[in-house]
C-alpha atoms as a PDB file:
ATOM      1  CA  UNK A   1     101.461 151.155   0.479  1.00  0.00           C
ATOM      2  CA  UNK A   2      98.773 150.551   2.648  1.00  0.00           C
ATOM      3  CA  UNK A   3      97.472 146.886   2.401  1.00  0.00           C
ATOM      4  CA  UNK A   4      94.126 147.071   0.447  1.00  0.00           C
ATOM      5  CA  UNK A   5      91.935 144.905   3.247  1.00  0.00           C
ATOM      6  CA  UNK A   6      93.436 147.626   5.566  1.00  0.00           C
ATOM      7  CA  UNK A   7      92.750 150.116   3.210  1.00  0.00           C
ATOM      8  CA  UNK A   8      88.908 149.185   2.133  1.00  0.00           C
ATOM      9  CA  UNK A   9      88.088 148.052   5.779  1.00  0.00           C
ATOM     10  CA  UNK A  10      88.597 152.088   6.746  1.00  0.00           C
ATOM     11  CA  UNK A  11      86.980 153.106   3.667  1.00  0.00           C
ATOM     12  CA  UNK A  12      83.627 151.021   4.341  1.00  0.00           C
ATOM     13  CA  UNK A  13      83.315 151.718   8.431  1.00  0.00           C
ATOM     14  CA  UNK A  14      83.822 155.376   7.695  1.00  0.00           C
ATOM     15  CA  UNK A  15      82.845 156.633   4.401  1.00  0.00           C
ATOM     16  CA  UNK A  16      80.239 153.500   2.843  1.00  0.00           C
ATOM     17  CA  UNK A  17      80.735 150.482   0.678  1.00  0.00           C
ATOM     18  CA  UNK A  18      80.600 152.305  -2.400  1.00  0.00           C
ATOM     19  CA  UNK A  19      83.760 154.076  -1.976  1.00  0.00           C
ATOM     20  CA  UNK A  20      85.799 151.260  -2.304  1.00  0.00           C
ATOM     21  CA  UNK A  21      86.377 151.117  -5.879  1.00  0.00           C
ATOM     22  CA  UNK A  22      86.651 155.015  -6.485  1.00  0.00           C
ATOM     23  CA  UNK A  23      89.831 154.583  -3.400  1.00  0.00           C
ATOM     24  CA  UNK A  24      91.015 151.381  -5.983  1.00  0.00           C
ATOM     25  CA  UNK A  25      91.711 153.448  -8.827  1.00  0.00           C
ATOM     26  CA  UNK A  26      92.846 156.771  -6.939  1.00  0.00           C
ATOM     27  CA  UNK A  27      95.912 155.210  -4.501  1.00  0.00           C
ATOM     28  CA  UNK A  28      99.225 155.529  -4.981  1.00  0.00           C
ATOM     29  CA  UNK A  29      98.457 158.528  -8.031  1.00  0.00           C
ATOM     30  CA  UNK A  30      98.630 161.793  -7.822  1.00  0.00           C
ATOM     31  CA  UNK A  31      96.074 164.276  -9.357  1.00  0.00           C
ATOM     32  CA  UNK A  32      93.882 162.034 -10.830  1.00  0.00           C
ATOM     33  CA  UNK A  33      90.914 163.671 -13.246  1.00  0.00           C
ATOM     34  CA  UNK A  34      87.112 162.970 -11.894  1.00  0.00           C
ATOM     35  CA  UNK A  35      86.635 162.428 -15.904  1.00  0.00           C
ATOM     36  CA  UNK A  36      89.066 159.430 -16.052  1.00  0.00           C
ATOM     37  CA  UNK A  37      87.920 158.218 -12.442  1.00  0.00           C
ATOM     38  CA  UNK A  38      83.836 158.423 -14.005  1.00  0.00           C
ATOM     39  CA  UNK A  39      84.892 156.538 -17.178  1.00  0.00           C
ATOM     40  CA  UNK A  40      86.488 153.695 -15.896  1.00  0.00           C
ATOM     41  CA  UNK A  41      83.362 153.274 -13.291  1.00  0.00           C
ATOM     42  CA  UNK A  42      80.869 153.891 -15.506  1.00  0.00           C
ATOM     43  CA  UNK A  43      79.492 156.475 -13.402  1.00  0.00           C
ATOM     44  CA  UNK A  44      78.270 160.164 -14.071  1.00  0.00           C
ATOM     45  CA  UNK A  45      81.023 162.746 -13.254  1.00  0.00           C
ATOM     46  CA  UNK A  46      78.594 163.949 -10.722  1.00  0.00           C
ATOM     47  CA  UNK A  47      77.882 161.632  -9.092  1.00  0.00           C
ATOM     48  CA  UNK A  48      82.299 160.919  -8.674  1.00  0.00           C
ATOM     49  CA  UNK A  49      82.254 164.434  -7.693  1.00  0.00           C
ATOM     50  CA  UNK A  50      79.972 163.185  -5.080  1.00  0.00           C
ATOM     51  CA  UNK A  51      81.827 160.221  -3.821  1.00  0.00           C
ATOM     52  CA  UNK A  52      84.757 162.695  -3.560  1.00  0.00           C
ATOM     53  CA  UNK A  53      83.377 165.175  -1.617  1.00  0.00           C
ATOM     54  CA  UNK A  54      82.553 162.258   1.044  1.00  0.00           C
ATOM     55  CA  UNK A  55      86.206 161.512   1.044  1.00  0.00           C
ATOM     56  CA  UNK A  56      86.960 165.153   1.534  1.00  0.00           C
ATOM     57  CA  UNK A  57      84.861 165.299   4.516  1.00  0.00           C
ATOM     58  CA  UNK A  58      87.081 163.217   6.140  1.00  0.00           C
ATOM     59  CA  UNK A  59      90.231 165.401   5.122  1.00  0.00           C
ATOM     60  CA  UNK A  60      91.141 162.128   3.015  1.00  0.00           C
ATOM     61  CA  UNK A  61      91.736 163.785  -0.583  1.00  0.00           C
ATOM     62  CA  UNK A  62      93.138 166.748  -2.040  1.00  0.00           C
ATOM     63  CA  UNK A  63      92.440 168.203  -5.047  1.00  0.00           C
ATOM     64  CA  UNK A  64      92.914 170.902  -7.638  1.00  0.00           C
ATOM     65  CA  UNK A  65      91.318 172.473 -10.308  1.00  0.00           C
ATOM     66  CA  UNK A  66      91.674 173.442 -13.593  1.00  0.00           C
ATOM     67  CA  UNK A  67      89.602 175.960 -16.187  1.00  0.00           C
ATOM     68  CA  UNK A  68      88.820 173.862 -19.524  1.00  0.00           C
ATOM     69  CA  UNK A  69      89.297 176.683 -21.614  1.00  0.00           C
ATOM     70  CA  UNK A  70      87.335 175.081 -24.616  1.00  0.00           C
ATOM     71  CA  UNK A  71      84.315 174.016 -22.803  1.00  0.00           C
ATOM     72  CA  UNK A  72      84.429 176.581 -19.414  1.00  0.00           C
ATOM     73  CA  UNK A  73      83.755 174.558 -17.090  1.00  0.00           C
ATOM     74  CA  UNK A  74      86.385 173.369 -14.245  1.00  0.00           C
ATOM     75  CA  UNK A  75      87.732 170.021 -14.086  1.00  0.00           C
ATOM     76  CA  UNK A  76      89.210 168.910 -10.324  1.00  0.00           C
ATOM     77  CA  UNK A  77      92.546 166.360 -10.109  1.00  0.00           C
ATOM     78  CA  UNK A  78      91.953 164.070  -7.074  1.00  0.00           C
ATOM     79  CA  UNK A  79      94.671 162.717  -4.820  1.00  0.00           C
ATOM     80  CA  UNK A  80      94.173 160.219  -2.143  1.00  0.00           C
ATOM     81  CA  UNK A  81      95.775 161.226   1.360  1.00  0.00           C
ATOM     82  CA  UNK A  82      97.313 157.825   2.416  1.00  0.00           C
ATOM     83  CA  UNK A  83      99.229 159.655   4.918  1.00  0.00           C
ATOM     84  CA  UNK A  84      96.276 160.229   7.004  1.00  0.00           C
ATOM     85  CA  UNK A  85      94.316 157.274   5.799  1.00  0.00           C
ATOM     86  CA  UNK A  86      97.051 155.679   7.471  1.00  0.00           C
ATOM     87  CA  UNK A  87      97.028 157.184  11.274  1.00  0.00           C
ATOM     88  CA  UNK A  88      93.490 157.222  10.643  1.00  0.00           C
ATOM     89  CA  UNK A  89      93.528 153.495  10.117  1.00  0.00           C
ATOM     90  CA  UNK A  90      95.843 153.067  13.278  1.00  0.00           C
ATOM     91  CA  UNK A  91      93.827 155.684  15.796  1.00  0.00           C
ATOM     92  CA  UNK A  92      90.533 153.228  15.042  1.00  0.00           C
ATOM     93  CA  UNK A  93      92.738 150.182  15.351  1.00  0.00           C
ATOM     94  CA  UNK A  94      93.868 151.352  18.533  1.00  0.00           C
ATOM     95  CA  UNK A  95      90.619 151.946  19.711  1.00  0.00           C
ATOM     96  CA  UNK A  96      88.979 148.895  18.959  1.00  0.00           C
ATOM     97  CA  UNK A  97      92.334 146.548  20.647  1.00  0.00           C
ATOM     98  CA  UNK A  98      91.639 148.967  24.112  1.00  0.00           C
ATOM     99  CA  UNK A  99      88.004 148.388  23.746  1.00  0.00           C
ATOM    100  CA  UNK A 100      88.045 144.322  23.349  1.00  0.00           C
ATOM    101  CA  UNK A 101      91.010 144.287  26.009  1.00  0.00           C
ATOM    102  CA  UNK A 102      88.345 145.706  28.516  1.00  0.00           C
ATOM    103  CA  UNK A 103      85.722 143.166  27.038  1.00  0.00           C
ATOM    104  CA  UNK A 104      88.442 140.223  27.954  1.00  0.00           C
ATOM    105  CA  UNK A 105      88.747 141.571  30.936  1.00  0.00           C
ATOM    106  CA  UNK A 106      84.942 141.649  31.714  1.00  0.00           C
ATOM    107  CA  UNK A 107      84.539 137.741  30.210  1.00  0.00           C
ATOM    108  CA  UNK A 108      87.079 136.640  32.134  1.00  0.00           C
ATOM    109  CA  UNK A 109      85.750 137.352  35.732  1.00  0.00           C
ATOM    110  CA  UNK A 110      82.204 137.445  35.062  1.00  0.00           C
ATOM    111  CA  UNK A 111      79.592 134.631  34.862  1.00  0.00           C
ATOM    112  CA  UNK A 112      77.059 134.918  32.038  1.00  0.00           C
ATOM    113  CA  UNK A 113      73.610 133.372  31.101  1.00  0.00           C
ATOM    114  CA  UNK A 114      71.406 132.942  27.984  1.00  0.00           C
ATOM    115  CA  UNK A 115      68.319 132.772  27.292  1.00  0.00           C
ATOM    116  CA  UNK A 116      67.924 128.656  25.187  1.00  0.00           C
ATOM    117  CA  UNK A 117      66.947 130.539  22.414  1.00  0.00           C
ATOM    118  CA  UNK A 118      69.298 133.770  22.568  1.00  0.00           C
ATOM    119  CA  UNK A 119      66.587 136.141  23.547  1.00  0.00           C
ATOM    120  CA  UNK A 120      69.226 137.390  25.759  1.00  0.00           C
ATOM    121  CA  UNK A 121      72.604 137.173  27.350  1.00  0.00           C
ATOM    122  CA  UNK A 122      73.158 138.627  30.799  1.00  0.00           C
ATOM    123  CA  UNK A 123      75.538 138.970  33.831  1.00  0.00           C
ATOM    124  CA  UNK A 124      74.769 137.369  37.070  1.00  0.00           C
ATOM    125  CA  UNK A 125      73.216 140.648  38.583  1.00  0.00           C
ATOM    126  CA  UNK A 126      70.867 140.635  35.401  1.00  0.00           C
ATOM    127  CA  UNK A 127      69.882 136.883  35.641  1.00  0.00           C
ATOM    128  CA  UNK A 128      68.757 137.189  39.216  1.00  0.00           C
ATOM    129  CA  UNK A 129      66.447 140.571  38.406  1.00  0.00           C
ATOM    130  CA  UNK A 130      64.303 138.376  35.858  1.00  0.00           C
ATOM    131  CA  UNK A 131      64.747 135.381  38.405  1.00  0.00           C
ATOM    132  CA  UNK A 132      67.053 133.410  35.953  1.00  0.00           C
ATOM    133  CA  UNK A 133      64.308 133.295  33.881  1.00  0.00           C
ATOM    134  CA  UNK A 134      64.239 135.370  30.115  1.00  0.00           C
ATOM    135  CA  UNK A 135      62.189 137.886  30.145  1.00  0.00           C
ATOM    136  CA  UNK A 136      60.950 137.142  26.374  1.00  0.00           C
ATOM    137  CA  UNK A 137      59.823 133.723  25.975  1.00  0.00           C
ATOM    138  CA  UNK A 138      60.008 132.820  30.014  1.00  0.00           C
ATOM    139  CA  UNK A 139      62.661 129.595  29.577  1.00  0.00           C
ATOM    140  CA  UNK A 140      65.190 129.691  32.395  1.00  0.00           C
ATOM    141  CA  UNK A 141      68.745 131.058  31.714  1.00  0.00           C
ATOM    142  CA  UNK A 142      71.619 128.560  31.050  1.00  0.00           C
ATOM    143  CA  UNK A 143      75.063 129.613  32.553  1.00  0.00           C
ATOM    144  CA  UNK A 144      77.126 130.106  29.839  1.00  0.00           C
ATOM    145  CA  UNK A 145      80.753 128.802  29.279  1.00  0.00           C
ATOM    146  CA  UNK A 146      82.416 131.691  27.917  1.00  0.00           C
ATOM    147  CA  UNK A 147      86.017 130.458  27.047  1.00  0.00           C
ATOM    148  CA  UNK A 148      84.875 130.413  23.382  1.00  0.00           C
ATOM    149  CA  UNK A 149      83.917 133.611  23.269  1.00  0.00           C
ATOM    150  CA  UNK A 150      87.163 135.047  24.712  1.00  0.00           C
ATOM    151  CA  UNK A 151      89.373 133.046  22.959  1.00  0.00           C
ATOM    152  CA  UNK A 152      87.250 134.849  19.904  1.00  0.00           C
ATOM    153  CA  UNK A 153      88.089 137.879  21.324  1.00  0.00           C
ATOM    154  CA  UNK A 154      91.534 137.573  21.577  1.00  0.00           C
ATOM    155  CA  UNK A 155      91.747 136.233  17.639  1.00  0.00           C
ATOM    156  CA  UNK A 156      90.361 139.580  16.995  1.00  0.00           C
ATOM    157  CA  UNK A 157      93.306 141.747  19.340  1.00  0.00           C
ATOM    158  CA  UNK A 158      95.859 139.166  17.737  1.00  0.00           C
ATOM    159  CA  UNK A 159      94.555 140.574  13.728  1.00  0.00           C
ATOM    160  CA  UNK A 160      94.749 144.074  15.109  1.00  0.00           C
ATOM    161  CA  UNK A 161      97.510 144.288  16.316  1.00  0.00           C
ATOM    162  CA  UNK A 162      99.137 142.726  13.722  1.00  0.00           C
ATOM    163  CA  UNK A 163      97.429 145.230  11.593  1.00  0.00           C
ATOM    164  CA  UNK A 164      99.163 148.498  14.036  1.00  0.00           C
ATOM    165  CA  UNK A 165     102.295 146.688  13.644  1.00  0.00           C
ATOM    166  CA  UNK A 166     102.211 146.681   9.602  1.00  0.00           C
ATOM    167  CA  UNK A 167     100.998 150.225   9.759  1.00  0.00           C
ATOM    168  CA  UNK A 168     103.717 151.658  11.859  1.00  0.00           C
ATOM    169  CA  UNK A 169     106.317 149.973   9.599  1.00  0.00           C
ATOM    170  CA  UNK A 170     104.849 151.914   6.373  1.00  0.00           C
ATOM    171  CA  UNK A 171     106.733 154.879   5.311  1.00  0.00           C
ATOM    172  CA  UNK A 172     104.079 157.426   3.881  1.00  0.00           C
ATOM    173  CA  UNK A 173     105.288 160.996   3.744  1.00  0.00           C
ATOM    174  CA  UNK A 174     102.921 163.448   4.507  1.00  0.00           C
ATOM    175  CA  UNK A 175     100.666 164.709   1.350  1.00  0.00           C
ATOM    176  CA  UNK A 176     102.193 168.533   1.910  1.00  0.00           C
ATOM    177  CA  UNK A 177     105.777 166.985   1.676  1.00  0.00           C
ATOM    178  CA  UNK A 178     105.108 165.292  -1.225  1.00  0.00           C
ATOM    179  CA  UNK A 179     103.964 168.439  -3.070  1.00  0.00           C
ATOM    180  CA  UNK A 180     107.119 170.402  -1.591  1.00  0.00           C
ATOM    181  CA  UNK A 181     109.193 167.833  -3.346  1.00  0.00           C
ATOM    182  CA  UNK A 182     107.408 167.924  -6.734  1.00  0.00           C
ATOM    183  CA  UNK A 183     107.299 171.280  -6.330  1.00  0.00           C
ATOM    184  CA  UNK A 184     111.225 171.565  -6.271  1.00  0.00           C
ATOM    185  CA  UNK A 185     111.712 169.300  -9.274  1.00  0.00           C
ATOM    186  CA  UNK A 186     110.200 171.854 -11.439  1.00  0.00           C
ATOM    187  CA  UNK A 187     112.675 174.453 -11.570  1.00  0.00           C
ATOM    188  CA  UNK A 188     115.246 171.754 -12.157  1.00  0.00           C
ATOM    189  CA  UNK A 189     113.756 170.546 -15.299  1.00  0.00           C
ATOM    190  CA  UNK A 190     113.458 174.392 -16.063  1.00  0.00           C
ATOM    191  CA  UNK A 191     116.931 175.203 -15.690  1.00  0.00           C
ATOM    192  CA  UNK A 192     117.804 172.215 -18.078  1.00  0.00           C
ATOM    193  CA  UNK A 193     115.994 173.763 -20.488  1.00  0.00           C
ATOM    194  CA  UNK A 194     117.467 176.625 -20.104  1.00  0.00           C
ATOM    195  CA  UNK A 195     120.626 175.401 -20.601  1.00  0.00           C
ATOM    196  CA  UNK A 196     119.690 173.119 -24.013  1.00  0.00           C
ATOM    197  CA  UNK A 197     118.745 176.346 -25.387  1.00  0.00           C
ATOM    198  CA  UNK A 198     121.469 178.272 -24.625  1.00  0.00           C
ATOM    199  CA  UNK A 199     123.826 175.608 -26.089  1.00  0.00           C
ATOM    200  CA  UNK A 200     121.778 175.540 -29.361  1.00  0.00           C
ATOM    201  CA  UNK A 201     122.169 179.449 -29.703  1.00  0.00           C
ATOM    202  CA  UNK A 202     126.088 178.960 -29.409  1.00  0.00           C
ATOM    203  CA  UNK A 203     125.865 176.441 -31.776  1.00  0.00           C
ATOM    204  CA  UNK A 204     123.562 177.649 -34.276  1.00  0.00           C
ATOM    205  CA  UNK A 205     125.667 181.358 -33.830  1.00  0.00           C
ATOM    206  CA  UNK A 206     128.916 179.389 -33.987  1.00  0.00           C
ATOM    207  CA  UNK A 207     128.827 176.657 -37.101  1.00  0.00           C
ATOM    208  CA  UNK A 208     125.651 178.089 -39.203  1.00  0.00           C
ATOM    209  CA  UNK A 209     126.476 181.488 -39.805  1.00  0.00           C
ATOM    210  CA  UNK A 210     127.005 182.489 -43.378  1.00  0.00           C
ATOM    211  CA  UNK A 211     126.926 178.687 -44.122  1.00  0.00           C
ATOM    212  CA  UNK A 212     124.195 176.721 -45.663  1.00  0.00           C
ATOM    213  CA  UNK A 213     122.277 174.447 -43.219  1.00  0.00           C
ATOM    214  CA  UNK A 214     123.681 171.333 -44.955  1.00  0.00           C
ATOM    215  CA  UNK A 215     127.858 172.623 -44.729  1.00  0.00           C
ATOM    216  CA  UNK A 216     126.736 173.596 -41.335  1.00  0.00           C
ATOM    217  CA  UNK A 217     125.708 170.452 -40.140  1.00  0.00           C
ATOM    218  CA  UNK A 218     128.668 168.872 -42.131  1.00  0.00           C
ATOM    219  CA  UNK A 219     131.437 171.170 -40.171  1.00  0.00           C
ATOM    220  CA  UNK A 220     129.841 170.302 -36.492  1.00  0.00           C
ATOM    221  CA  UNK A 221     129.962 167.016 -36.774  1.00  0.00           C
ATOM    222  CA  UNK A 222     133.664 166.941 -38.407  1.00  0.00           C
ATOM    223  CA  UNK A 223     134.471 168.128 -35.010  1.00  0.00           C
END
């Protein structure tokens, strides 16, 4: 399973806050009704339709739908696609470790100023355009002592990556596979009942025939 701060951190830079707690209830199940999904959020079954749809926008759910033959109206089953949540997750992580690497590498032989009051902060090229001076409030630029910043930087590569590494680990079958599989567990719990129903014609043809239930049951379990 995909670690929730993993999970909700995708959730909110892609899809909004508010999806969070929908993604909460959904992971991990399979075919989950908008109905229960609305009840437990207190929320109108629109509006979870909605939030849904948002998801689906992405390619992050998959649902199906049923006919409520009482009312007439269709009711959709929601499942949450952790299999792509999860490269998803990874292909942004990804990103963001190339992008701060290239940052580091920038810090690291640059020179920087700032403005006293943090107007601005600008490479030496910059800071000799506006004469070392800021071009806002007119106070003149202090070099600034970056190894702070990068060390920050590299805090933020070391969670990432740690992050990549967890995801890669995960096992999470594709959503098609996992219908393939249910799909093939069907028949077997057909044929079983098949088979219980057979044995209960033998039965009933064998040991209650021309006997009353009662000596019928007696003789079959003599046996």
């Amino acid at each position: 399973m995909i670690p929730d701060k993993v999970l909700n951190d995708i959730v909110r830079d892609l899809i909004g806050e508010d999806i969070i707690p929908l993604v909460q209830i959904i992971k991990g199940k399979t075919d989950v009704s908008e109905f229960k999904v609305a009840e437990k959020l207190g929320l109108t079954v629109n509006k979870i339709r909605n939030m849904f749809y948002r998801l689906e926008e992405h390619s992050l759910v998959d649902f199906t739908r049923k006919k409520d033959k009482k009312k007439g109206w269709y009711v959709y089953f929601w499942t949450l696609d952790l299999f792509k949540l999860k490269n998803l997750a990874l292909r942004k992580r990804r990103e963001m470790v190339a992008k701060l690497r290239e940052r580091v590498q920038k810090e690291s032989h640059g020179e920087f100023f700032l403005c006293p009051d943090k107007h601005i902060r600008v490479n030496l090229e910059n800071a000799m355009e506006h004469g070392f001076r800021c071009p806002e409030c007119n106070l003149a630029l202090q070099r600034e002592d970056n190894q702070k910043t990068i060390a920050n930087i590299q805090k933020q590569i070391s969670r990432l990556t740690d992050d990549i590494q967890l995801l890669e680990s995960l096992d999470i079958k594709p959503l098609a596979e996992k219908k393939t599989e249910r799909v093939k567990e069907k028949p077997k719990k057909k044929e079983k009942e098949k088979v219980k129903k057979v044995v209960k014609k033998i039965v009933k043809k064998k040991f209650f025939k021309g006997k009353s239930k009662h000596k019928a049951k007696k003789k079959f379990f003599k046996r």
